[in-house]
Protein backbone atom coordinates (compact mmCIF):
# COMPACT_ATOMS: atom_id res chain seq x y z
CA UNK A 1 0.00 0.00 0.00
CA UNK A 2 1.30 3.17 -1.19
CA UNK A 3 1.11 5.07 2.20
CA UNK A 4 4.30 7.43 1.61
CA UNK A 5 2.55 10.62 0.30
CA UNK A 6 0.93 10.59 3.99
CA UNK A 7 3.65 12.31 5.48
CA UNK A 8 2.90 15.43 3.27
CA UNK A 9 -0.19 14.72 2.30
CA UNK A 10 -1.26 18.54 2.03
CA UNK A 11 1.93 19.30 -0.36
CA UNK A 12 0.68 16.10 -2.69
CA UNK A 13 -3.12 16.80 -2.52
CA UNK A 14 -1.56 20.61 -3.81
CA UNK A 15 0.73 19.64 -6.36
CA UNK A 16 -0.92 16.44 -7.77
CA UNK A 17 -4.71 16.39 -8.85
CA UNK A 18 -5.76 19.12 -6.38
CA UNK A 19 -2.86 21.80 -7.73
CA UNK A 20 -6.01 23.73 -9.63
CA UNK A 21 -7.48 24.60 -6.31
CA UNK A 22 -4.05 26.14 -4.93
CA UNK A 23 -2.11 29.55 -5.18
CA UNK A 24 1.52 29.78 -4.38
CA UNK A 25 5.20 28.54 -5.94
CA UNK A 26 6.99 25.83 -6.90
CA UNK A 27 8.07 25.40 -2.95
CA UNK A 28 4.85 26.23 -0.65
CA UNK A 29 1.41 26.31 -2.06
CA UNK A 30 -2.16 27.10 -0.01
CA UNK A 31 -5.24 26.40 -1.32
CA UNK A 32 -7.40 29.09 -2.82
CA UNK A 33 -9.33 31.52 -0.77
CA UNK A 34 -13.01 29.64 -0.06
CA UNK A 35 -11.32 25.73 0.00
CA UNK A 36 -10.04 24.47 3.37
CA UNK A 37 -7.06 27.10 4.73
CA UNK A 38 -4.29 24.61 4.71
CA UNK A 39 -0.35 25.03 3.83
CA UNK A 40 1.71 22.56 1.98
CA UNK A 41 5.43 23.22 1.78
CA UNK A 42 7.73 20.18 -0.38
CA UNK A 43 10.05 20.85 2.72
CA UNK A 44 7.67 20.28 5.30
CA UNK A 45 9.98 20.62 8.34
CA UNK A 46 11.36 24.35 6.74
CA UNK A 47 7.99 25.99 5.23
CA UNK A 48 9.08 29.08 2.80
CA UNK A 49 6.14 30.91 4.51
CA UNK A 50 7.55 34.53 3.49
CA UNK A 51 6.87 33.47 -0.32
CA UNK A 52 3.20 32.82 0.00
CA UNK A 53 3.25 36.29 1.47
CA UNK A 54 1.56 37.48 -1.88
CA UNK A 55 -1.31 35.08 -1.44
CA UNK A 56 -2.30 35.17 1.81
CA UNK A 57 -4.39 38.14 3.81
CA UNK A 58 -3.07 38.96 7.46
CA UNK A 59 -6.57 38.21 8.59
CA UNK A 60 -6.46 34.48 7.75
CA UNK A 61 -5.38 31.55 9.46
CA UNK A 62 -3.54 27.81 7.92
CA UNK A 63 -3.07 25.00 9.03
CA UNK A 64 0.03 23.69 8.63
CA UNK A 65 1.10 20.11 8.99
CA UNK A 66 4.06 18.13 10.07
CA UNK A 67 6.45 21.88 10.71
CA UNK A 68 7.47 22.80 14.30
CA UNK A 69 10.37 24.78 14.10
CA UNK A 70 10.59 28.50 14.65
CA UNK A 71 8.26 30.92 12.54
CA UNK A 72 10.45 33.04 10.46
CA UNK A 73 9.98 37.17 10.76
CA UNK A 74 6.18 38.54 9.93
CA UNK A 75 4.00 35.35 10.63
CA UNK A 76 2.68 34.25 14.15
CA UNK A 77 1.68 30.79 15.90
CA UNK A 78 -1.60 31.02 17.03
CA UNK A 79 -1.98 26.96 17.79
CA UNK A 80 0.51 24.56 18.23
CA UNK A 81 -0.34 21.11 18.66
CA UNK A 82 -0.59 17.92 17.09
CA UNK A 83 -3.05 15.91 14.53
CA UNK A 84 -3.48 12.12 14.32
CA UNK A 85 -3.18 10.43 10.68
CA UNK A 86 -5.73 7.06 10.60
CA UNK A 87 -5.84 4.78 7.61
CA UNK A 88 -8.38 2.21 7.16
CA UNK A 89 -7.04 -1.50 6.01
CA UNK A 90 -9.80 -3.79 5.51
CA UNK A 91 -11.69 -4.81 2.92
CA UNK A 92 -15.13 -3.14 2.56
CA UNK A 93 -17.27 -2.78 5.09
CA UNK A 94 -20.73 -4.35 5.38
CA UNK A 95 -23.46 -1.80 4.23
CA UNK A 96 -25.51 0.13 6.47
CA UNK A 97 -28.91 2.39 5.93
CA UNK A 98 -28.63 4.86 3.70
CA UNK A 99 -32.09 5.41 3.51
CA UNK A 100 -32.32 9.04 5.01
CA UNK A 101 -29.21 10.03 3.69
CA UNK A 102 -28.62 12.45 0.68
CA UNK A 103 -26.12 14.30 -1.49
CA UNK A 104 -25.03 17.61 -0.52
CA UNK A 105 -24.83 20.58 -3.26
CA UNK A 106 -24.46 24.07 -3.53
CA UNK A 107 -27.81 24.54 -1.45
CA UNK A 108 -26.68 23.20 1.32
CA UNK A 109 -23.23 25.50 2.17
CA UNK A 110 -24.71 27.93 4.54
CA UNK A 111 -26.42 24.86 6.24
CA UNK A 112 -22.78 23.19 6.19
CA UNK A 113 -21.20 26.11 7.54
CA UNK A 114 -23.42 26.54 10.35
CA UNK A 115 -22.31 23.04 11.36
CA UNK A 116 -18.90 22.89 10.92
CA UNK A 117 -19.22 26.17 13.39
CA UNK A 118 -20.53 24.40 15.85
CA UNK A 119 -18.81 21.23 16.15
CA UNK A 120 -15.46 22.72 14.61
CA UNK A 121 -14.42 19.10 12.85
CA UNK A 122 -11.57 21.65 11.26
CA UNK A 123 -10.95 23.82 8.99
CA UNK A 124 -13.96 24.12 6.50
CA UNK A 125 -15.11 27.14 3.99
CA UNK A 126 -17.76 27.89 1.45
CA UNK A 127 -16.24 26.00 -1.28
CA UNK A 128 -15.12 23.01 0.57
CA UNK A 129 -17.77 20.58 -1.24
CA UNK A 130 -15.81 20.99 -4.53
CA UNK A 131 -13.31 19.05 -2.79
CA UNK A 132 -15.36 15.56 -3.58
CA UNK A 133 -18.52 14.01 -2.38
CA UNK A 134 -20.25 15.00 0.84
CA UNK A 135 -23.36 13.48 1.99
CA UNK A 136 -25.75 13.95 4.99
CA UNK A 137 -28.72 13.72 7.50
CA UNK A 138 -31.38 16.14 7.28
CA UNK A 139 -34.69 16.78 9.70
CA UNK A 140 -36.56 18.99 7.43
CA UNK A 141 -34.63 21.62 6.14
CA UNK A 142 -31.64 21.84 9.54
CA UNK A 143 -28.70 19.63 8.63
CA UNK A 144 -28.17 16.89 11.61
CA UNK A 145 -25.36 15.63 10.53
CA UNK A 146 -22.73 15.13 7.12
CA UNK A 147 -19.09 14.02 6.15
CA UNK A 148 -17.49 14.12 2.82
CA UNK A 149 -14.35 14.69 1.08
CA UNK A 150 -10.89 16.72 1.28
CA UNK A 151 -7.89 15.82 -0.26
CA UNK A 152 -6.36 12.87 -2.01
CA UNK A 153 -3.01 11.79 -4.26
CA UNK A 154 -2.51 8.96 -5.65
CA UNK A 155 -4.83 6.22 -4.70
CA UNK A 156 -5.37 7.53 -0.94
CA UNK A 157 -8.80 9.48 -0.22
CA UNK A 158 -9.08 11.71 2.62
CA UNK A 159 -12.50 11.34 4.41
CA UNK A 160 -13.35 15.13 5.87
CA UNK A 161 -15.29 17.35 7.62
CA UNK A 162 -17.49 14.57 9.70
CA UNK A 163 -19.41 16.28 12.46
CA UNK A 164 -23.12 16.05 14.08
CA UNK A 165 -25.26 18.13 15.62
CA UNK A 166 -25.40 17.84 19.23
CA UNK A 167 -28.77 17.40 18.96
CA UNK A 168 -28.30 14.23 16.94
CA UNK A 169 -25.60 12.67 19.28
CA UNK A 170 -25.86 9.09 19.53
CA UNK A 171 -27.79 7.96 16.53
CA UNK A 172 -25.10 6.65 14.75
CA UNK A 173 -25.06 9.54 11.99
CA UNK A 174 -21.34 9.46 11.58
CA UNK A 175 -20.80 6.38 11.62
CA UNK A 176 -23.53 5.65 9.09
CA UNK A 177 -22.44 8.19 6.41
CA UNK A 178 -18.41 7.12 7.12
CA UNK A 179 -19.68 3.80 6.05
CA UNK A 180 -21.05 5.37 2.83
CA UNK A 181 -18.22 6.93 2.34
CA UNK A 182 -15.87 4.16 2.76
CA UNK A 183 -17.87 1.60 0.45
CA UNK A 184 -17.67 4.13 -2.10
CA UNK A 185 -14.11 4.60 -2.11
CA UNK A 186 -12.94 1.00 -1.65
CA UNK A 187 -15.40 0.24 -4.78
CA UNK A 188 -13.51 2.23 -6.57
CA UNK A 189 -10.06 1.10 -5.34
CA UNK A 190 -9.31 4.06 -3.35
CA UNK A 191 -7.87 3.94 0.62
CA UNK A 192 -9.28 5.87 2.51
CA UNK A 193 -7.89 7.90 5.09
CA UNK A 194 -8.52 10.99 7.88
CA UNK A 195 -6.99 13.12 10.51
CA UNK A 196 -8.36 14.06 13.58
CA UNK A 197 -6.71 16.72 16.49
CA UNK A 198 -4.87 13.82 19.17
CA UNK A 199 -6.89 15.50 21.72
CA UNK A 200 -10.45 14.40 20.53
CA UNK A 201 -10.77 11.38 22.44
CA UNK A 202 -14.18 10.75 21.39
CA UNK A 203 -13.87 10.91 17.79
CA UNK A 204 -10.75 8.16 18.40
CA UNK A 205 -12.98 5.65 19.90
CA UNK A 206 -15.17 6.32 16.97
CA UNK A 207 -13.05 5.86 14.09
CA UNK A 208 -11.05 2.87 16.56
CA UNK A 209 -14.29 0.64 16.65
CA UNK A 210 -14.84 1.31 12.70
CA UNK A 211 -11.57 -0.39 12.10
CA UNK A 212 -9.60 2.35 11.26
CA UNK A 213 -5.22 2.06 12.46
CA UNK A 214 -3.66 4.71 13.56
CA UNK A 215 -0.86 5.58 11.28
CA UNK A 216 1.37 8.41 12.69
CA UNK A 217 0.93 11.83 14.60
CA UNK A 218 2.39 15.59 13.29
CA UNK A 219 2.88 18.54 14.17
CA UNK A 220 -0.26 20.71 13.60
CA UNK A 221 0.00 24.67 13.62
CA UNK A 222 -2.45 27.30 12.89
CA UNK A 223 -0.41 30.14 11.52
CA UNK A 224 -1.42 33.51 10.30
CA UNK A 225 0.55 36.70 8.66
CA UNK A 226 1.08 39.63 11.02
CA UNK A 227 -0.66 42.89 10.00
């Protein structure tokens, strides 16, 4: 299994079949303003932050995997912690009820948005859903719950941006719609992967039961410019 791209997963995603999404040089590339705001650098450990100067605003914030050294002169640390990589290994899963669950579009952003705000799975914007597929639970017209997905290169899939409304807790929503979203990517022979902050102890247990391996842990930063 051809795991390697893992390790700089964001740089690949940017570079490879994801590099029309992005702004930036040949060394450090973001994606564009309205996609997730995540940095990839092809020397991970020494980001050349001050050349995406030109294409990023001081007022917003990156993530940045896999870099913990110093930040160099005009950008600040505003996070510093650490993200969990998890790969699933198995063969397809058995299928569960889809019955109440449907295909998220353009209609559905705001709705989206108003999630992701509240749960904060990470970093999601108004044109996140033309990263890939995202699919979800609705009780009349207030999203309950929804997962989709981010990046990918090569033959790994990055499952994203799974969250549920408190209100919903306990029904098996994520778990449900992972499911879709595995079976669909293992169909067509894609492995699927995801990250998730090391401090989210419930989401661990989560994706732990599913099957999913834990794969490595990195450095995660949010970084901004300085005005």
């Amino acid at each position: 299994m051809a795991l390697e791209p893992l390790s700089n997963i964001v740089w690949h995603s940017l570079t490879g079949p994801q590099s029309h999404l992005s702004a930036g040089t040949t060394r450090i590339r973001r994606f564009a303003p309205g996609f997730s705001q995540l940095i990839g650098a092809c020397e991970r450990e020494r980001p050349a932050l001050d050349e995406l100067v030109p294409y990023c605003a001081p007022d917003e914030h990156f993530y940045v995997l896999g870099w913990s050294g110093e930040p160099p002169a005009g950008w600040q640390v505003a996070v510093d912690s650490f993200v969990d990589q998890y790969v699933w290994h198995h063969a397809m899963p058995e299928a569960l009820d889809v019955s109440d669950i449907v295909r998220l579009d353009a209609s559905h952003v705001q709705r989206m948005i108003a999630l992701t705000d509240l749960t904060r799975p990470g970093p999601f914007a108004e044109r996140t859903i033309e990263f890939g597929e995202f699919y979800g639970i609705l009780d009349d017209e207030r999203l309950l719950a929804m997962a989709g997905q981010r990046m990918h290169a090569g033959m790994l899939r990055e499952i994203s941006g799974v969250c549920t409304h408190p209100d919903a807790q306990g029904r098996g929503c994520s778990k449900r719609l992972m499911n879709l979203l595995l079976r669909l990517q293992i169909s067509r022979g894609q492995v699927p992967f995801l990250h998730m902050m090391h401090d989210n102890v419930t989401a661990r247990g989560v994706y732990e039961r599913m099957g999913f391996r834990h794969h490595q842990r990195l450095a995660c930063r949010v970084v901004s410019r300085i005005a």
